[in-house]
Every structure is written in structure tokens, then in C-alpha cells.
C-alpha atoms as a PDB file:
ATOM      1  CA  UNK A   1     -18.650 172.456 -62.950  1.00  0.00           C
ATOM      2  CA  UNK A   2     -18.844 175.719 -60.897  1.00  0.00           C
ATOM      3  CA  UNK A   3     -14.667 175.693 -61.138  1.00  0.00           C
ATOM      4  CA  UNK A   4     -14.692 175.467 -64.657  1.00  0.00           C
ATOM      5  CA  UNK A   5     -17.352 178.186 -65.492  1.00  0.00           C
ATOM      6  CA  UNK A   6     -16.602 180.504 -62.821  1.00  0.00           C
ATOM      7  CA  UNK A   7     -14.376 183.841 -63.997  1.00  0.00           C
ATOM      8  CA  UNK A   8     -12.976 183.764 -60.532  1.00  0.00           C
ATOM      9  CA  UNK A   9     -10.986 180.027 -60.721  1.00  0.00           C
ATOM     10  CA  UNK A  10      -8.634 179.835 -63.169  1.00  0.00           C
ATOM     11  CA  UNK A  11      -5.270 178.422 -61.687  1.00  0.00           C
ATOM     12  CA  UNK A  12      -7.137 177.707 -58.377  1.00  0.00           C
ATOM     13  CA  UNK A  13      -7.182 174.817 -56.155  1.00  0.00           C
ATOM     14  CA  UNK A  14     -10.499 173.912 -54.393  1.00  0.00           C
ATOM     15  CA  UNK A  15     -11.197 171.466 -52.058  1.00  0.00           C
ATOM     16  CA  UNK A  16     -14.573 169.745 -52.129  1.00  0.00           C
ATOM     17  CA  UNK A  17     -15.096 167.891 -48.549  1.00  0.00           C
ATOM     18  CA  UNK A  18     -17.599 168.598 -45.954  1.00  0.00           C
ATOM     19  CA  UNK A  19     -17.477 166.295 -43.138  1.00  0.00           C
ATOM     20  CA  UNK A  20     -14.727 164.231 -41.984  1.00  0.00           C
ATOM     21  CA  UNK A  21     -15.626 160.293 -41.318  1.00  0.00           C
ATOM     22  CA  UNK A  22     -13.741 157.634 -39.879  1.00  0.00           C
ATOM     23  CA  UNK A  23     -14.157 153.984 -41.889  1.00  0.00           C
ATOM     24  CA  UNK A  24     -16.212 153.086 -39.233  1.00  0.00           C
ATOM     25  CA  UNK A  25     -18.703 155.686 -39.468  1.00  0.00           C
ATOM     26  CA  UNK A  26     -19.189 155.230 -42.828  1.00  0.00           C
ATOM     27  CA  UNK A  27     -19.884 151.461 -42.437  1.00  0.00           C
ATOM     28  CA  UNK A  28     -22.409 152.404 -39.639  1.00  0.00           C
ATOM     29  CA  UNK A  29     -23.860 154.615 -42.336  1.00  0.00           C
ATOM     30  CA  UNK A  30     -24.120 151.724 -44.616  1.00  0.00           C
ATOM     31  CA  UNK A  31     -25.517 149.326 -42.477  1.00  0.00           C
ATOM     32  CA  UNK A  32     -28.209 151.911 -41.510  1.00  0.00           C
ATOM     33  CA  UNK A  33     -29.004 153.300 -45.049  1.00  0.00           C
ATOM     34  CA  UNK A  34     -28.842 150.171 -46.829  1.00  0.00           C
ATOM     35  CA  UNK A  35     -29.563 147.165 -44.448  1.00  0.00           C
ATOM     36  CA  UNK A  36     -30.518 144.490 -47.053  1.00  0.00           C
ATOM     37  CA  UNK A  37     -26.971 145.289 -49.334  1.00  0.00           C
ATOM     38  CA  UNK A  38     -24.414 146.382 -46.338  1.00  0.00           C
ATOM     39  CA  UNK A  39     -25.849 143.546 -43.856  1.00  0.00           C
ATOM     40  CA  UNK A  40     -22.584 141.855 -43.532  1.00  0.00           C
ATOM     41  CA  UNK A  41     -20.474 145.368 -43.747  1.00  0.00           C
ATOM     42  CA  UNK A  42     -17.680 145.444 -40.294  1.00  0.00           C
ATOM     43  CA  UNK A  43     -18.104 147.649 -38.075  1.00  0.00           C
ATOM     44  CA  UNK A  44     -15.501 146.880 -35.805  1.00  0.00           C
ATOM     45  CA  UNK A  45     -12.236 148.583 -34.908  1.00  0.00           C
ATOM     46  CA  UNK A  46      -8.942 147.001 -35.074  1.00  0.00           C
ATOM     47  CA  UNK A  47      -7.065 147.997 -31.773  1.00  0.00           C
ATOM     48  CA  UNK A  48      -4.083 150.585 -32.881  1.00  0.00           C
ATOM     49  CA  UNK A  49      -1.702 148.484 -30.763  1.00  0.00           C
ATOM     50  CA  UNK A  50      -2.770 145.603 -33.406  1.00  0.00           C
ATOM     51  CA  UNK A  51      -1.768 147.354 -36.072  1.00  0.00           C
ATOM     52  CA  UNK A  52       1.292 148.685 -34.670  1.00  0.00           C
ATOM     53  CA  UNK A  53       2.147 145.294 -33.953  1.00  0.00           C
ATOM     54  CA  UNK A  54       1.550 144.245 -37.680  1.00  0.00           C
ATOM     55  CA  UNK A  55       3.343 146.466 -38.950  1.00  0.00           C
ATOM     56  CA  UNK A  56       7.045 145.303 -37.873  1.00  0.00           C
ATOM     57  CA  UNK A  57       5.650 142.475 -40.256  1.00  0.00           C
ATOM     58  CA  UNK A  58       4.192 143.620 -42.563  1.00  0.00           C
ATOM     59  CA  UNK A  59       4.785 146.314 -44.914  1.00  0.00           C
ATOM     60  CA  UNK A  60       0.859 147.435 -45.681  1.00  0.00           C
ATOM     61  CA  UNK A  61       0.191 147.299 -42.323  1.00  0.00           C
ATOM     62  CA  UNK A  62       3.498 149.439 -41.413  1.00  0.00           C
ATOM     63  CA  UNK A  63       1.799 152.098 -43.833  1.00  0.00           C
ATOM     64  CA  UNK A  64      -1.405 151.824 -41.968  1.00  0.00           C
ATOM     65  CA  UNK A  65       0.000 152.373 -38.393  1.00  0.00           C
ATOM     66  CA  UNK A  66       2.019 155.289 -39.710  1.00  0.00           C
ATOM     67  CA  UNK A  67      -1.696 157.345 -40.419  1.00  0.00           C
ATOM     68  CA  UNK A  68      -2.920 155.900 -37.376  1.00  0.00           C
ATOM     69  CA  UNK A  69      -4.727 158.606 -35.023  1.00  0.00           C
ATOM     70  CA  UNK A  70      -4.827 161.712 -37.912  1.00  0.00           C
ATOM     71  CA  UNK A  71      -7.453 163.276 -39.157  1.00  0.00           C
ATOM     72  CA  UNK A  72      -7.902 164.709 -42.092  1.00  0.00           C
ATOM     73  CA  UNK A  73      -8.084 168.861 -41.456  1.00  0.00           C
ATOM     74  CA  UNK A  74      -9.485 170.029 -45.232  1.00  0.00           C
ATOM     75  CA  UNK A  75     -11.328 172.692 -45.284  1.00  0.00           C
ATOM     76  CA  UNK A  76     -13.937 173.457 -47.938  1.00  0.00           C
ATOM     77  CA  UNK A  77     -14.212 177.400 -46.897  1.00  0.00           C
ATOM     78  CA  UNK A  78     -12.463 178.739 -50.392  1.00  0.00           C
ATOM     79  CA  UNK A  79     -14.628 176.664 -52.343  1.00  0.00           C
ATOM     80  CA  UNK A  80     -17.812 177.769 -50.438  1.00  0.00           C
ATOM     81  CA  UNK A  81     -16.194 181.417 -50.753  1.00  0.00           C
ATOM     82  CA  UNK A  82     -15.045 181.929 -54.673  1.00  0.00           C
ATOM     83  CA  UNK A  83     -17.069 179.471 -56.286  1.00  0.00           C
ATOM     84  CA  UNK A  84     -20.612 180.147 -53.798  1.00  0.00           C
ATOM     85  CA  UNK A  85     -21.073 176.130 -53.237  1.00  0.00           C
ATOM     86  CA  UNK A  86     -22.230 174.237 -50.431  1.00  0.00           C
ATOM     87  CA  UNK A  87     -21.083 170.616 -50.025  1.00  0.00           C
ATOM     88  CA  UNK A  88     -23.368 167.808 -49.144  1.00  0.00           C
ATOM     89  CA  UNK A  89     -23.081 165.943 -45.880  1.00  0.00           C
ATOM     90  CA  UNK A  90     -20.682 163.479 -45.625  1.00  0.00           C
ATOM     91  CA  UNK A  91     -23.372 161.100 -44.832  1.00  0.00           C
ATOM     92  CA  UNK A  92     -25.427 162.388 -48.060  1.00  0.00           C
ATOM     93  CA  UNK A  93     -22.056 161.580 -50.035  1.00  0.00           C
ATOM     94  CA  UNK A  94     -21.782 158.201 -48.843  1.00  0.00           C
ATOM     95  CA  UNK A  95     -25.287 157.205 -49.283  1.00  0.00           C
ATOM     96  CA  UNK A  96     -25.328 158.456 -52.680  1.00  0.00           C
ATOM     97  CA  UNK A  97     -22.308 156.357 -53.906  1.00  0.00           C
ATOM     98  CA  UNK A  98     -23.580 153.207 -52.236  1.00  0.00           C
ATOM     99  CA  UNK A  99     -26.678 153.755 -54.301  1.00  0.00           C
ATOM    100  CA  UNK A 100     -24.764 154.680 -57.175  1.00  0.00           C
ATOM    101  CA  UNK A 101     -22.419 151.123 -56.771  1.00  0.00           C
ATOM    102  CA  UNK A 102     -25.895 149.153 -56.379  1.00  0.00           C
ATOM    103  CA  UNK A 103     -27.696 150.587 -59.262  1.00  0.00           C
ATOM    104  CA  UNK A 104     -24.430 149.548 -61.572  1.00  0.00           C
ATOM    105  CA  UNK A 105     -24.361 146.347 -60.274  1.00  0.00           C
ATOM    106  CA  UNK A 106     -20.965 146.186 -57.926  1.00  0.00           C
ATOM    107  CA  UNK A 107     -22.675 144.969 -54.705  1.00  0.00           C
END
């Protein structure tokens, strides 16, 4: 909403991120936030060399080993900057959505 009512945006780009998580943070979020609904959530890791391995047999996997190891390196600074926002937490952002999902009835 600040984008699209802010003189300052037009033909802008903003990113809205604030932390980065791995999948495994944000099922230890889960389980910690929402213990009853996420009980049964994984929180293990899946060895890289596993993956690897998968993929020479299988395509989705192939994709997956190619992202292995990166991390996404967004940056929220012009949006904090031009449009004067502050992000939640990542944690904050996951919660909310989980709550969000329960409340219409998905988990």
C-alpha cells in the first residue's frame, strides 16, 4: 500500500524481505509457535550429498541440488529508504501465515 500511494514509487521495484530462513528454521518456528497444529512438521535435514545423489535420477531433485548451499542476499534497504517501512521479522511473517492457514481451515 505504501508503493502505491507514495509520490516517490512510480516505476520502482521494492523488495519486501527481512530475514532470511532456511526450511528448517521455519519448521522449528512452527513446531514452537503452534505445537498442537505443526506437531508432526520435519525438522530434519536431508544430507546435500543425498540430494546430489538424487538428482542424476531424478529431475526435481536435479533442480533442488542445483540451489543447494545459496542463500538468498535481498535486501529490503530501498524499501525501508523511499517508501519509510520496516518489515516484520521473518519469524513474525511465518507465524502470522500459519495462523492465517489455520483460521481458513488448510491445516
Amino acid at each position: 500500500m505504501r508503493a502505491m500511494n507514495s509520490p516517490k514509487a512510480p516505476g520502482q521495484r521494492f523488495i519486501a524481505n527481512s530475514d532470511f530462513l532456511w526450511l528448517k528454521d521455519v519448521a522449528q518456528i512452527l513446531r514452537e509457535e503452534l505445537p498442537d497444529k505443526a506437531a508432526k512438521v520435519g525438522t530434519r535435514t536431508l544430507p546435500n550429498f543425498v540430494v546430489r545423489l538424487g538428482g542424476l535420477f531424478n529431475y526435481e531433485m536435479k533442480q533442488l541440488a542445483a540451489g543447494l548451499d545459496d542463500r538468498a542476499l535481498l535486501s529490503a534497504a530501498k524499501a525501508k529508504r523511499v517508501l519509510d517501512w520496516t518489515p516484520r521479522t521473518a519469524r513474525e511473517a511465518v507465524v502470522a501465515r500459519a495462523h492465517s492457514l489455520v483460521d481458513k481451515g488448510f491445516v
